[in-house]
C-alpha atoms as a PDB file:
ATOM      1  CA  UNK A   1       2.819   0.231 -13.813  1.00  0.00           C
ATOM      2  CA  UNK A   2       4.813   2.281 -11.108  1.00  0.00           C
ATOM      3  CA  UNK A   3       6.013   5.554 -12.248  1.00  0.00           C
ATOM      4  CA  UNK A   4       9.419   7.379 -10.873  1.00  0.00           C
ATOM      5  CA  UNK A   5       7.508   9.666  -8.454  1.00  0.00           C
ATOM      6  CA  UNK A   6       8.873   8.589  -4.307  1.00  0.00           C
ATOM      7  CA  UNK A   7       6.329   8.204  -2.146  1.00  0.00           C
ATOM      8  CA  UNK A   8       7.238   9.253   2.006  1.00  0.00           C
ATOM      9  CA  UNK A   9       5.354   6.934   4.248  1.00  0.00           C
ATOM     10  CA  UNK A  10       5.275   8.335   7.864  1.00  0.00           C
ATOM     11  CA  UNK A  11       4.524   6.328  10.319  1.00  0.00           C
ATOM     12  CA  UNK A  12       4.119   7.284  14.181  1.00  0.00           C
ATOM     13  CA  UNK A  13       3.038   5.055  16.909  1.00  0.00           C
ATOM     14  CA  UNK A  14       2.242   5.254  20.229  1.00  0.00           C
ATOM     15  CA  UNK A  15       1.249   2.063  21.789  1.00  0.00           C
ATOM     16  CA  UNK A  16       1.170   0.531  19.056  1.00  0.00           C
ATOM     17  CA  UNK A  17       3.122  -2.546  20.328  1.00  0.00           C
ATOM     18  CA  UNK A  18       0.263  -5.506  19.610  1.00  0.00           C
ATOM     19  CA  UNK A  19       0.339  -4.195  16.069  1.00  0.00           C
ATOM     20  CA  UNK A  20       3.447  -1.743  14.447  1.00  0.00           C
ATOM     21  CA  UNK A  21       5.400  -5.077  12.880  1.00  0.00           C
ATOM     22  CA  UNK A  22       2.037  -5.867  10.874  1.00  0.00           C
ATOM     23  CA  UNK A  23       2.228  -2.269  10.093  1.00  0.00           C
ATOM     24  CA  UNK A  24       5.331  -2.118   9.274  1.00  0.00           C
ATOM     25  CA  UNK A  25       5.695  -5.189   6.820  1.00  0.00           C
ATOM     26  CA  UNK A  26       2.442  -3.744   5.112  1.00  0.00           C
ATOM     27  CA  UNK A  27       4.685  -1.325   4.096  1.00  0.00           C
ATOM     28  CA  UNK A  28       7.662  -3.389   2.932  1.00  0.00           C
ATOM     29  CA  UNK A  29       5.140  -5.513   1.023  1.00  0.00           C
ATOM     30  CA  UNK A  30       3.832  -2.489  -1.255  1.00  0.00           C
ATOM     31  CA  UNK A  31       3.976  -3.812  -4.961  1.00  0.00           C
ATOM     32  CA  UNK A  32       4.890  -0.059  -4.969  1.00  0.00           C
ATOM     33  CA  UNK A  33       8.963   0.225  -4.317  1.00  0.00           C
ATOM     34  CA  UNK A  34      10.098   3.512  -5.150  1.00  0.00           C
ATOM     35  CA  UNK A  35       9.644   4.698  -1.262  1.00  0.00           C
ATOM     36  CA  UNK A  36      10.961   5.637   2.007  1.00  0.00           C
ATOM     37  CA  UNK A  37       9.456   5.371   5.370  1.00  0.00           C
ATOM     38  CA  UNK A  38      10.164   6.999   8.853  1.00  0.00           C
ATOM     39  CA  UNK A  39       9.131   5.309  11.656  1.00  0.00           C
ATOM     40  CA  UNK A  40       8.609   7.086  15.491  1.00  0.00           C
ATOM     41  CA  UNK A  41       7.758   6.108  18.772  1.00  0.00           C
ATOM     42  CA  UNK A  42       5.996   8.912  20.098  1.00  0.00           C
ATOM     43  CA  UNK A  43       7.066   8.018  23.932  1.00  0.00           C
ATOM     44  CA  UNK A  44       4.873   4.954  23.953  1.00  0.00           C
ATOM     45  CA  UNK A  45       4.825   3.253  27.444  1.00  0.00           C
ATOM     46  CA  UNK A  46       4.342  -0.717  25.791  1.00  0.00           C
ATOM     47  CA  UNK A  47       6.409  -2.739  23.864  1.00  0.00           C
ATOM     48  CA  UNK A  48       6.089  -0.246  20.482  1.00  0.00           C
ATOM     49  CA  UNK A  49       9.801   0.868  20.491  1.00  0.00           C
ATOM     50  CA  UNK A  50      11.042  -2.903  21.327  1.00  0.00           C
ATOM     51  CA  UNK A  51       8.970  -4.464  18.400  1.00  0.00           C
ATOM     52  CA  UNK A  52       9.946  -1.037  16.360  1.00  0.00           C
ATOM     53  CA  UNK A  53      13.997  -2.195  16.660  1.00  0.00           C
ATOM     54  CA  UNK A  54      13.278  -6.214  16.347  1.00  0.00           C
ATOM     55  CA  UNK A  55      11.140  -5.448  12.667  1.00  0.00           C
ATOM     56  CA  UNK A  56      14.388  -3.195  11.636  1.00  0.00           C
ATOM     57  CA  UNK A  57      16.882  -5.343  12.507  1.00  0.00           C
ATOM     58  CA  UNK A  58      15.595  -7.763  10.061  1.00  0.00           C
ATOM     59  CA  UNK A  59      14.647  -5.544   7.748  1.00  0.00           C
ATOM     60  CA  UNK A  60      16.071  -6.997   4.076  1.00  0.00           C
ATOM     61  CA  UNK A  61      16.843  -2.741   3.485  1.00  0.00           C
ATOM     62  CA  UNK A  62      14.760  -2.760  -0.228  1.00  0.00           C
ATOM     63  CA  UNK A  63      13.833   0.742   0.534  1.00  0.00           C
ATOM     64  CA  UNK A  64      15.133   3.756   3.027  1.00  0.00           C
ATOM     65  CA  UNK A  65      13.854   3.363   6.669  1.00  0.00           C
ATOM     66  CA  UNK A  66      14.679   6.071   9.252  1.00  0.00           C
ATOM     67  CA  UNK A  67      13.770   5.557  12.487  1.00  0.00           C
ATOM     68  CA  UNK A  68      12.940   8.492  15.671  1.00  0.00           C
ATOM     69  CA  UNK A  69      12.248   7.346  19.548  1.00  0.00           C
ATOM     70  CA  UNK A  70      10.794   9.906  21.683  1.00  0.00           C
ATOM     71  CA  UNK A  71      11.405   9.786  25.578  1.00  0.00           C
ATOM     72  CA  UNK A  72       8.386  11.920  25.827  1.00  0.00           C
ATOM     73  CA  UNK A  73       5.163  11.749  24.005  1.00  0.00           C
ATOM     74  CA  UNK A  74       4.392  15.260  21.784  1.00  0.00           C
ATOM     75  CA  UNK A  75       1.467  16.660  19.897  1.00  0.00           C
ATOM     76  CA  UNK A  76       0.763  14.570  16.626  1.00  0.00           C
ATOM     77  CA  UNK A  77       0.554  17.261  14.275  1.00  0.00           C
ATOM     78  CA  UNK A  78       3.942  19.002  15.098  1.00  0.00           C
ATOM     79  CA  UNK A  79       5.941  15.628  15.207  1.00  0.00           C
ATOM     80  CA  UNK A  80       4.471  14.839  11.428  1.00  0.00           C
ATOM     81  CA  UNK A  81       4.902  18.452  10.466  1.00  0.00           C
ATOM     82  CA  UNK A  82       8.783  17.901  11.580  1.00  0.00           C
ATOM     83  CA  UNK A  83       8.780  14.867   9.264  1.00  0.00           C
ATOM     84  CA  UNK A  84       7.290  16.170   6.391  1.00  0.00           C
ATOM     85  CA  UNK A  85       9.834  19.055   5.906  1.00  0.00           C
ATOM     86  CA  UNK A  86      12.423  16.536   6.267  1.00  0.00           C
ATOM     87  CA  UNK A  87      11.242  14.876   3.636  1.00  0.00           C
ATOM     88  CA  UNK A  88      12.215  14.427   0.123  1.00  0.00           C
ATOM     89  CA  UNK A  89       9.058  12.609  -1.497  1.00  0.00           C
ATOM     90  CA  UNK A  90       6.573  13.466  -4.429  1.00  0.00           C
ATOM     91  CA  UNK A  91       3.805  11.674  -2.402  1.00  0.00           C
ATOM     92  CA  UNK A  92       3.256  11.252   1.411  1.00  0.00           C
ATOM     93  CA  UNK A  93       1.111   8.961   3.425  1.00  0.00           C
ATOM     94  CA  UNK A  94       0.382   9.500   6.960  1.00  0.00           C
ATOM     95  CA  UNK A  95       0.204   5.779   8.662  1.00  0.00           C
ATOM     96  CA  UNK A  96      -0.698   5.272  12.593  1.00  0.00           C
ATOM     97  CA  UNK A  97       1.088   2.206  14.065  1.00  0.00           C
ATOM     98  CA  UNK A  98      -1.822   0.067  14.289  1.00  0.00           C
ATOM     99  CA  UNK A  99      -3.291   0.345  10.981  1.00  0.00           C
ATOM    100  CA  UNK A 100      -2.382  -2.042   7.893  1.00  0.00           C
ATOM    101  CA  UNK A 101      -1.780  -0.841   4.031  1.00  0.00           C
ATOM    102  CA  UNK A 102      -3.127  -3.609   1.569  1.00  0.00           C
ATOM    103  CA  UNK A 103      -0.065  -4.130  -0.684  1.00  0.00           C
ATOM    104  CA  UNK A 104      -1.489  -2.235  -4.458  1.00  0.00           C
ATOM    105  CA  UNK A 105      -2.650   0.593  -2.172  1.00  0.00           C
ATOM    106  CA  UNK A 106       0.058   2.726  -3.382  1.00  0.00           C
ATOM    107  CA  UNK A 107       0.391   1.558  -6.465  1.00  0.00           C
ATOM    108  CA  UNK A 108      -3.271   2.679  -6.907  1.00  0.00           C
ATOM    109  CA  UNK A 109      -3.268   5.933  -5.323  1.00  0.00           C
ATOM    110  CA  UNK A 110      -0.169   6.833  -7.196  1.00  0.00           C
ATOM    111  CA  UNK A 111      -1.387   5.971 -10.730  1.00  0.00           C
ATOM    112  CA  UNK A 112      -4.455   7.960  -9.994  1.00  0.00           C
ATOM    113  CA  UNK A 113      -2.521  11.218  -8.446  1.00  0.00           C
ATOM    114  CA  UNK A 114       0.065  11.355 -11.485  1.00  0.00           C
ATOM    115  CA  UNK A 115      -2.878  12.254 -13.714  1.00  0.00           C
ATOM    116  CA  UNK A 116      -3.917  15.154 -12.059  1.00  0.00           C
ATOM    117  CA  UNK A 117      -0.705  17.301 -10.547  1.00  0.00           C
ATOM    118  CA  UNK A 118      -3.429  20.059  -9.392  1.00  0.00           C
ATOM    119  CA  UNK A 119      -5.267  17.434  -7.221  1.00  0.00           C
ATOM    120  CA  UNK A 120      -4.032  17.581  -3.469  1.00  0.00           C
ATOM    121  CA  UNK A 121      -4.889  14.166  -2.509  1.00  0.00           C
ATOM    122  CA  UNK A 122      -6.546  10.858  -3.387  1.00  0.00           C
ATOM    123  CA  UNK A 123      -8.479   8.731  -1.235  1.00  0.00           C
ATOM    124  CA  UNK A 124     -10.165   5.158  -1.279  1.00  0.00           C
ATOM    125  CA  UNK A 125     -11.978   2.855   1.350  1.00  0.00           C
ATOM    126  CA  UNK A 126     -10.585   0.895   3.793  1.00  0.00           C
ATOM    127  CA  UNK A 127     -11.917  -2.031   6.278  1.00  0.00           C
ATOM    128  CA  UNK A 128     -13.219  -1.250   9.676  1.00  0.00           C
ATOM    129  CA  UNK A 129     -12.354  -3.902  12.385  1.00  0.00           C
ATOM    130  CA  UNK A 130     -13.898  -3.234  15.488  1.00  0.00           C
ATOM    131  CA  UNK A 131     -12.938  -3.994  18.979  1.00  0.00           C
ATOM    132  CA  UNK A 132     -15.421  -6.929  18.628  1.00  0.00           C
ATOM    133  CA  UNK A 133     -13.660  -8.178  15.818  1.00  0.00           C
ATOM    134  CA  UNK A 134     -16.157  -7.583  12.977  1.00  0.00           C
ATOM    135  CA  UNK A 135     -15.429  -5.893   9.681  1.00  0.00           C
ATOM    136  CA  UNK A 136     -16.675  -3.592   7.364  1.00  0.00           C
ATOM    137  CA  UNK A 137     -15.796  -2.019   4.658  1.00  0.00           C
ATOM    138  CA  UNK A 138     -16.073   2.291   5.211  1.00  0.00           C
ATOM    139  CA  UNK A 139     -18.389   3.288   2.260  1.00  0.00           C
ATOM    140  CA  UNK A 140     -21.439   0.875   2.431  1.00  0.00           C
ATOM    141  CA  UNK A 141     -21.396  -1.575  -0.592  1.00  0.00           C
ATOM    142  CA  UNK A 142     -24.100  -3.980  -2.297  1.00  0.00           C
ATOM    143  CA  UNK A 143     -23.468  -7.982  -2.167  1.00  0.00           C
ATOM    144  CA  UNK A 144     -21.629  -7.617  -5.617  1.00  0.00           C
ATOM    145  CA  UNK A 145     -19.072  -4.891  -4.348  1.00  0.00           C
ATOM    146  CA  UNK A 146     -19.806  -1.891  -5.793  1.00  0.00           C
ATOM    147  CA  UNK A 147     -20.662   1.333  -3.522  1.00  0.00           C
ATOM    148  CA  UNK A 148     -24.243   1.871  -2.645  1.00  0.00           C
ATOM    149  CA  UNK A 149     -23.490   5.842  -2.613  1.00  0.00           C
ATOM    150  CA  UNK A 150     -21.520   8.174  -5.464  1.00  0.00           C
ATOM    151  CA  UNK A 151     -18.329  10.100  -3.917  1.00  0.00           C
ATOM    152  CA  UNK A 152     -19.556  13.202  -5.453  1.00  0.00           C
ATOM    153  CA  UNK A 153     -15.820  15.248  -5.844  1.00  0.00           C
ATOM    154  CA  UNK A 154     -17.446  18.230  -7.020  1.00  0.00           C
ATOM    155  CA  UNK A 155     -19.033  18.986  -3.991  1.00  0.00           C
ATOM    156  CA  UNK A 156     -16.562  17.804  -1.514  1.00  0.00           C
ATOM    157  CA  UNK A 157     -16.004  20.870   0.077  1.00  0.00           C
ATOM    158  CA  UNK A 158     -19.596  21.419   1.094  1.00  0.00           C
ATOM    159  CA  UNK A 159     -20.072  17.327   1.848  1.00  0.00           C
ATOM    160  CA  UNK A 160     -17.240  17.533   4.267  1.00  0.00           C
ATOM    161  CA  UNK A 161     -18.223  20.515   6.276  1.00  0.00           C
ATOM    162  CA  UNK A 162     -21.603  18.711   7.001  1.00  0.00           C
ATOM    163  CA  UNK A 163     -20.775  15.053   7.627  1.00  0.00           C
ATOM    164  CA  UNK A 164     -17.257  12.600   7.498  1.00  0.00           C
ATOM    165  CA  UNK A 165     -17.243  11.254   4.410  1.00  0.00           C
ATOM    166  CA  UNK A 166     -12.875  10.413   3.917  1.00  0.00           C
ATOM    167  CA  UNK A 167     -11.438   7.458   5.823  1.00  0.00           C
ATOM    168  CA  UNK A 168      -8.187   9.449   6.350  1.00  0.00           C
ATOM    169  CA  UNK A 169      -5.853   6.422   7.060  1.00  0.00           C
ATOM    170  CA  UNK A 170      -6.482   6.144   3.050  1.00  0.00           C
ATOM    171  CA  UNK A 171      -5.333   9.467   2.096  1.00  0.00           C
ATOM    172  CA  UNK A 172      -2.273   9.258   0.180  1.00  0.00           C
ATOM    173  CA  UNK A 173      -0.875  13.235  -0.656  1.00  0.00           C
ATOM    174  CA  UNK A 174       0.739  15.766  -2.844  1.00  0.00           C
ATOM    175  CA  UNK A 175       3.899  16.560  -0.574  1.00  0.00           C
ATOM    176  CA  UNK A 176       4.990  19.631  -2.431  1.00  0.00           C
ATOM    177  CA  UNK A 177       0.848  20.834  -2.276  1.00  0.00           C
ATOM    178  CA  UNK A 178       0.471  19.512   1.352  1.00  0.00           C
ATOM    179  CA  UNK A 179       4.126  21.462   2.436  1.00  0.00           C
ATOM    180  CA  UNK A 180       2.621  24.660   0.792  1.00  0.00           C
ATOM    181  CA  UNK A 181      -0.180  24.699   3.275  1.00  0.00           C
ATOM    182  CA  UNK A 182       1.936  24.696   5.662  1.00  0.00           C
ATOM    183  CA  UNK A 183       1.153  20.500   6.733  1.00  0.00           C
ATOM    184  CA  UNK A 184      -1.584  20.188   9.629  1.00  0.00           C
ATOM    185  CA  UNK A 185      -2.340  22.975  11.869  1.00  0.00           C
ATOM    186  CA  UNK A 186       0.007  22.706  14.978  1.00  0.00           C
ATOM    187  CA  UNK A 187      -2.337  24.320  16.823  1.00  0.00           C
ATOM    188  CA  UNK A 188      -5.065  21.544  16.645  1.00  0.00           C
ATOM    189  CA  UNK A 189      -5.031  18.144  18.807  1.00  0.00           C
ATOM    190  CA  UNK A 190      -6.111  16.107  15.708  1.00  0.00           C
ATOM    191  CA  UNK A 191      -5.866  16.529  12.012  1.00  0.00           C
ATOM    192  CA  UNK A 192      -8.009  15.025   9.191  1.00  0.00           C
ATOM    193  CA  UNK A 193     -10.971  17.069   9.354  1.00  0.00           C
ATOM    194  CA  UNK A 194      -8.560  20.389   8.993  1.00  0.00           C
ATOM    195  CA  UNK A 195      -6.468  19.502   6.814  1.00  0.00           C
ATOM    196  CA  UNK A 196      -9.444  17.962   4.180  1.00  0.00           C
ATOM    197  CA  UNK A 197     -11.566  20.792   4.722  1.00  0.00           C
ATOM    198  CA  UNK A 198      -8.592  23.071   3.938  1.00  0.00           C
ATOM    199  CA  UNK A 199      -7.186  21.083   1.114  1.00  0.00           C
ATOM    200  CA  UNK A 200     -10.852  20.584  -0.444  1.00  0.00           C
ATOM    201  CA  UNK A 201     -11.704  24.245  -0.591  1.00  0.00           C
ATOM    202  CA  UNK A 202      -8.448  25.068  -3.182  1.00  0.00           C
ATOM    203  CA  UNK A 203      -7.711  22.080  -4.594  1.00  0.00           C
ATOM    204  CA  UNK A 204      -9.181  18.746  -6.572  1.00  0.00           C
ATOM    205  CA  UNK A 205      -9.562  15.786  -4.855  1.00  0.00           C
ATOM    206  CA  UNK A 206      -9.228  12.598  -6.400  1.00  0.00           C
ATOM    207  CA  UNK A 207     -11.121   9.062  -5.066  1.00  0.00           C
ATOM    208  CA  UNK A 208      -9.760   5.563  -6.030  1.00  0.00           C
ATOM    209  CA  UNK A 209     -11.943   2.923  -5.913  1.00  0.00           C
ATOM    210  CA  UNK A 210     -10.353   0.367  -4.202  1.00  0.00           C
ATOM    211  CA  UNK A 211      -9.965  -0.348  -0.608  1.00  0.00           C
ATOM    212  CA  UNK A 212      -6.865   0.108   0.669  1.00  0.00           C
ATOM    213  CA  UNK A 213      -6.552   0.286   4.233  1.00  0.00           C
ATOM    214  CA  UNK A 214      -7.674  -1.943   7.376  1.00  0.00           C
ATOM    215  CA  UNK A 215      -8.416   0.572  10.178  1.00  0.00           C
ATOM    216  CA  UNK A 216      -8.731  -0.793  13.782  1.00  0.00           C
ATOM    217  CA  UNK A 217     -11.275   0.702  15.534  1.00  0.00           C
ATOM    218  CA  UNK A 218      -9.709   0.653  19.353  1.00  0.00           C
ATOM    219  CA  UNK A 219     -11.247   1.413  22.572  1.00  0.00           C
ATOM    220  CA  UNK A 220      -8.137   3.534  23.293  1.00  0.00           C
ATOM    221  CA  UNK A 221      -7.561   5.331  20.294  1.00  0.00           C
ATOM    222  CA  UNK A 222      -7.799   9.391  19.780  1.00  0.00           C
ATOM    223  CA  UNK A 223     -10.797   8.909  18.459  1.00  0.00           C
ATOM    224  CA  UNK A 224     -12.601   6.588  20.544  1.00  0.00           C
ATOM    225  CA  UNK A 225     -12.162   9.456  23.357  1.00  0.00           C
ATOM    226  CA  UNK A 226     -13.429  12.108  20.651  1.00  0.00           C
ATOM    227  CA  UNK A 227     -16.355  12.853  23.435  1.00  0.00           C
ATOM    228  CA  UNK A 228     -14.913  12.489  26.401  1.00  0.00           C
ATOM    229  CA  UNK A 229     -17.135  13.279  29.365  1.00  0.00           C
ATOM    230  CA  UNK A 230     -15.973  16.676  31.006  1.00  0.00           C
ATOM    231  CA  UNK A 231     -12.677  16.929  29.316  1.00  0.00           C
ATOM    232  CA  UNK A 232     -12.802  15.749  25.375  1.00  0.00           C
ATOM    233  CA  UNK A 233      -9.163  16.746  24.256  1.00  0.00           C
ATOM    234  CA  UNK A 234     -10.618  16.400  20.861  1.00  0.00           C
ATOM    235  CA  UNK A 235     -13.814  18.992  20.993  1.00  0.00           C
ATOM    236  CA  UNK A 236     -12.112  21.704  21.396  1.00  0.00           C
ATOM    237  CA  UNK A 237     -10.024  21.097  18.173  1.00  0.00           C
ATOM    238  CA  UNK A 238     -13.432  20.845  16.143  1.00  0.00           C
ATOM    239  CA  UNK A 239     -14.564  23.991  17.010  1.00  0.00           C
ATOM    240  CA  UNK A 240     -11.499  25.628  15.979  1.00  0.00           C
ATOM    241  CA  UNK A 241     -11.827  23.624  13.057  1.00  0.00           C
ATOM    242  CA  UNK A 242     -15.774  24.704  12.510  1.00  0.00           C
ATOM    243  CA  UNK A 243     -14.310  28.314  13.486  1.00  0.00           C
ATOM    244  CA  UNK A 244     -11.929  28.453  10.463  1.00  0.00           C
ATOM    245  CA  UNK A 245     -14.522  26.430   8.292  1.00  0.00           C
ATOM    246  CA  UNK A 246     -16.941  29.491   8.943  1.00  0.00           C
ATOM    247  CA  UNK A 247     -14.323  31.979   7.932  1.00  0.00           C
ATOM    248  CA  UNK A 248     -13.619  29.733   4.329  1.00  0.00           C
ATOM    249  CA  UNK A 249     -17.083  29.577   3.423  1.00  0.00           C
ATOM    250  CA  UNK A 250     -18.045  31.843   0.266  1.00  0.00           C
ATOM    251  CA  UNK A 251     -21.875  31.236   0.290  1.00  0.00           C
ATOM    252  CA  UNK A 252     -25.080  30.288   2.474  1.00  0.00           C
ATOM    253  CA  UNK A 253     -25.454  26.633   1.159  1.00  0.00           C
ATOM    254  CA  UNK A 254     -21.822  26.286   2.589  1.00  0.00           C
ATOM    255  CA  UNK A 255     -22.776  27.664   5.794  1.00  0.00           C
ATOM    256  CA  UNK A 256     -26.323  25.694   6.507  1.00  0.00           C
ATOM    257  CA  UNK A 257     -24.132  22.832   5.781  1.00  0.00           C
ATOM    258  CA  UNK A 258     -21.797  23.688   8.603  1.00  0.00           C
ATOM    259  CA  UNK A 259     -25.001  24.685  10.553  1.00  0.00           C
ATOM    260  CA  UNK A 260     -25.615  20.899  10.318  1.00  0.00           C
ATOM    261  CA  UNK A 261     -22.360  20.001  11.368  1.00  0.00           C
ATOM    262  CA  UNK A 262     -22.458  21.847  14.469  1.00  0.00           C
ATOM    263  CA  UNK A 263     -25.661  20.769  15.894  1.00  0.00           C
ATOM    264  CA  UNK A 264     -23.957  17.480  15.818  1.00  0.00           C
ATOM    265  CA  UNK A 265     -21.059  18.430  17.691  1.00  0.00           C
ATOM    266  CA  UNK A 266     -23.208  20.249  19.922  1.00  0.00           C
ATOM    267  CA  UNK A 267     -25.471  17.384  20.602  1.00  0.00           C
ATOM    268  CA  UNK A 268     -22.291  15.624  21.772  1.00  0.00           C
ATOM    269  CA  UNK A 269     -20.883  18.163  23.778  1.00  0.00           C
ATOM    270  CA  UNK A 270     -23.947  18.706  25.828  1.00  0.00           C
ATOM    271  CA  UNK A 271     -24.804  14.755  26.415  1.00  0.00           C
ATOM    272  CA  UNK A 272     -21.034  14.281  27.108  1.00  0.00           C
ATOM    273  CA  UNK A 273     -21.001  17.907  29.601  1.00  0.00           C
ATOM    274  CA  UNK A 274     -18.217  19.611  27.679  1.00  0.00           C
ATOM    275  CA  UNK A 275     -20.111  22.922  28.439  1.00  0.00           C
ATOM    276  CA  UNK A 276     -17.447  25.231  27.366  1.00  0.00           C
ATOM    277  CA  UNK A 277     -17.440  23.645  23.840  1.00  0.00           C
ATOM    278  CA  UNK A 278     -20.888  23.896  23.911  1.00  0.00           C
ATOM    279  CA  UNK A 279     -20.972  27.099  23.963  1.00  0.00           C
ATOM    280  CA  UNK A 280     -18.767  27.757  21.580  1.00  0.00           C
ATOM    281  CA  UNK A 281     -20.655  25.747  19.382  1.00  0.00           C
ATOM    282  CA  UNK A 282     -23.950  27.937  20.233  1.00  0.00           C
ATOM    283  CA  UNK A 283     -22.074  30.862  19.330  1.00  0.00           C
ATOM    284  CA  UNK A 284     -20.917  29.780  16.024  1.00  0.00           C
ATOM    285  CA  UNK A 285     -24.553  28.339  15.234  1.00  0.00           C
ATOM    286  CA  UNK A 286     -25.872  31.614  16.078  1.00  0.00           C
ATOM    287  CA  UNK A 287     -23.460  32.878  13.097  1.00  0.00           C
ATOM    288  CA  UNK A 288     -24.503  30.405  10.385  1.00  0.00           C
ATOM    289  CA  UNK A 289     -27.893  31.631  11.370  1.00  0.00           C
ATOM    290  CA  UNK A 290     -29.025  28.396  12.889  1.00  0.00           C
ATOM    291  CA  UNK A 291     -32.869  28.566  14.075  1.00  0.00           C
ATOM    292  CA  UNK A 292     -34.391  25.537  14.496  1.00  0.00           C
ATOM    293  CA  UNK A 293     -36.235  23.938  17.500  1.00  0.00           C
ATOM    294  CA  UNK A 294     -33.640  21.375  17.999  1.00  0.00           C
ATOM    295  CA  UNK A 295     -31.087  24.473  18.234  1.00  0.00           C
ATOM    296  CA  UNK A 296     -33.389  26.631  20.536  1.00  0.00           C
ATOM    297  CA  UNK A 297     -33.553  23.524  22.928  1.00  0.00           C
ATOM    298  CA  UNK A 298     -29.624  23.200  22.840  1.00  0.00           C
ATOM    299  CA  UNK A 299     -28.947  26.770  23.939  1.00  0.00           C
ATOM    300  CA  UNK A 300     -31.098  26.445  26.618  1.00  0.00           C
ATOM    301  CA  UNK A 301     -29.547  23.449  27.765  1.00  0.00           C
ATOM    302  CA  UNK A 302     -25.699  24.656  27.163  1.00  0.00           C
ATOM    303  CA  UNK A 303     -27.153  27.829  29.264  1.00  0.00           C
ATOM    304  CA  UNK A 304     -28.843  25.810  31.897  1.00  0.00           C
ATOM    305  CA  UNK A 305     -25.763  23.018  32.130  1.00  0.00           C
ATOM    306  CA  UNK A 306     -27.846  19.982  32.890  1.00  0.00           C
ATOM    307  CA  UNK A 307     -25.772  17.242  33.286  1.00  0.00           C
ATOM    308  CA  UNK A 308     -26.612  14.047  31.693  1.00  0.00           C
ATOM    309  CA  UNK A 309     -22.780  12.392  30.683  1.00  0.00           C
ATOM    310  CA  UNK A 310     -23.679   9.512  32.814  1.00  0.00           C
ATOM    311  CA  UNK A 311     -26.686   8.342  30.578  1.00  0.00           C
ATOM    312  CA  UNK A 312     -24.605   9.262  27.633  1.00  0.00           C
ATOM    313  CA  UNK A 313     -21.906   6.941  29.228  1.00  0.00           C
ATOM    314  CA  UNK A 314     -24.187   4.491  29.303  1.00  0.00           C
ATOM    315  CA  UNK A 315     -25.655   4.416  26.338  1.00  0.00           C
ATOM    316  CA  UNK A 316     -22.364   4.801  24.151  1.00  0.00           C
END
């Protein structure tokens, strides 16, 4: 049953054209009604803004919909900053343009969230679609449904310095918890791994199990570009991210688990030649006292600057 909490759904888009009216009416068909949204065209250079107007204008108006169109495309985390302070909402979900809510996503979340007013977030799993056009569901599952691994909230923290484990599309929030923290870092090209990491250390997390969202996977999405040969936008971001991680970690299980995570990212900034990050990344493994083979190879490598982006190219 749906409580008397609003939830804020903001939604920006940026090429987005192919998709933002299935967005859009994912939104409108929520079996969750107490809501607003805010839609923005963050300077797209398709059809987005077009499609944007043509899905308002026949909008039946069962809920508050604002709309913003931007001449000129700006960083992601300031524009939804912006939002968020200008909204008036108990709950918040951050939606891209090309991704689609299932319609008791909300409904779900919120039920789960008004038990626990300490607990910064809940999320769920979604469905992958690939550029291929196969699906998959985020968390792997058994032929009968249920999840093959435990979320283990407990630990979050510690699981999410070392590998991905939240499908963020899914993430519905605490606005008045998320405004405290001052939203995502401004600083920071993208912003799920901050702002979990950064949530998880203070706060409960919550995980619904239900899958909620269908995430495309697209070849020209942020994240498809995450390791970018020469010039990843996105890199650069993690290490500041891995930086600030370092500085929040209160023991040494916490910081071999970072360890892990940055031999990752370094393995991918050295195949993809982003030799800057790299050594960044040798320099913060040096500080979670990283001292393995594998590591001893990689700083000799991010030293030496061998470049070998066009077999990763190839083989990615």
């Amino acid at each position: 049953m749906e409580n008397g909490a609003k939830v804020g759904i903001i939604c920006i888009a940026y090429n987005h054209g192919e998709w933002v009216k299935e967005t859009l009416e994912s939104v409108a068909l929520q079996e969750y009604y107490h809501k607003e949204l805010i839609v923005i065209d963050n300077g797209s250079e398709d059809q987005t803004r077009e499609q944007i107007e043509e899905w308002v204008a026949q909008f039946t108006g069962m809920f508050p919909v604002r709309t913003i169109f931007l001449d000129q495309t700006r960083p992601y985390c300031q524009l939804f900053n912006e939002s968020l302070e200008n909204l008036d909402a108990d709950y918040v979900v951050d939606l891209a343009g090309d991704d689609v809510l299932y319609p008791d996503h909300i409904l779900k979340s919120v039920a789960l969230l008004s038990q626990d007013p300490n607990a910064a977030f809940v999320f769920s799993d979604a469905y992958i679609l690939d550029k291929n056009g196969l699906v998959r569901t985020f968390y792997e599952r058994n032929d009968y449904g249920e999840l093959m691994e435990g979320i283990e909230l407990g630990i979050l923290y510690q699981t999410l310095l070392e590998r991905s484990l939240i499908c963020a599309p899914t993430m519905v929030f605490n606005a008045q918890i998320l405004k405290q923290e001052g939203g995502y870092d401004p600083n920071l090209f993208y912003e799920d791994f901050d702002i979990q990491l950064r949530l998880a250390r203070k706060y409960p997390a919550l995980f619904s199990d239900h899958v909620g969202v269908l995430k495309r996977k697209l070849p020209k999405s942020m994240s498809s570009g995450q390791y970018q040969s020469y010039h990843s936008k996105m890199l650069p971001s993690t290490v500041m991210v891995c930086e600030k991680a370092f500085e929040m970690n209160e023991n040494e299980r916490e910081n071999w688990a970072l360890g892990k995570r940055v031999l990752y990212e370094l393995k991918h900034a050295l195949w993809s030649a982003n030799f800057e990050v790299a050594e960044n990344l040798v320099a913060l493994g040096k500080r979670c006292k990283l001292k393995s083979p594998k590591f001893a190879i990689y700083q000799l490598w991010a030293k030496w600057k061998v470049d070998l982006s066009w077999l990763y190219e190839s083989l990615t």
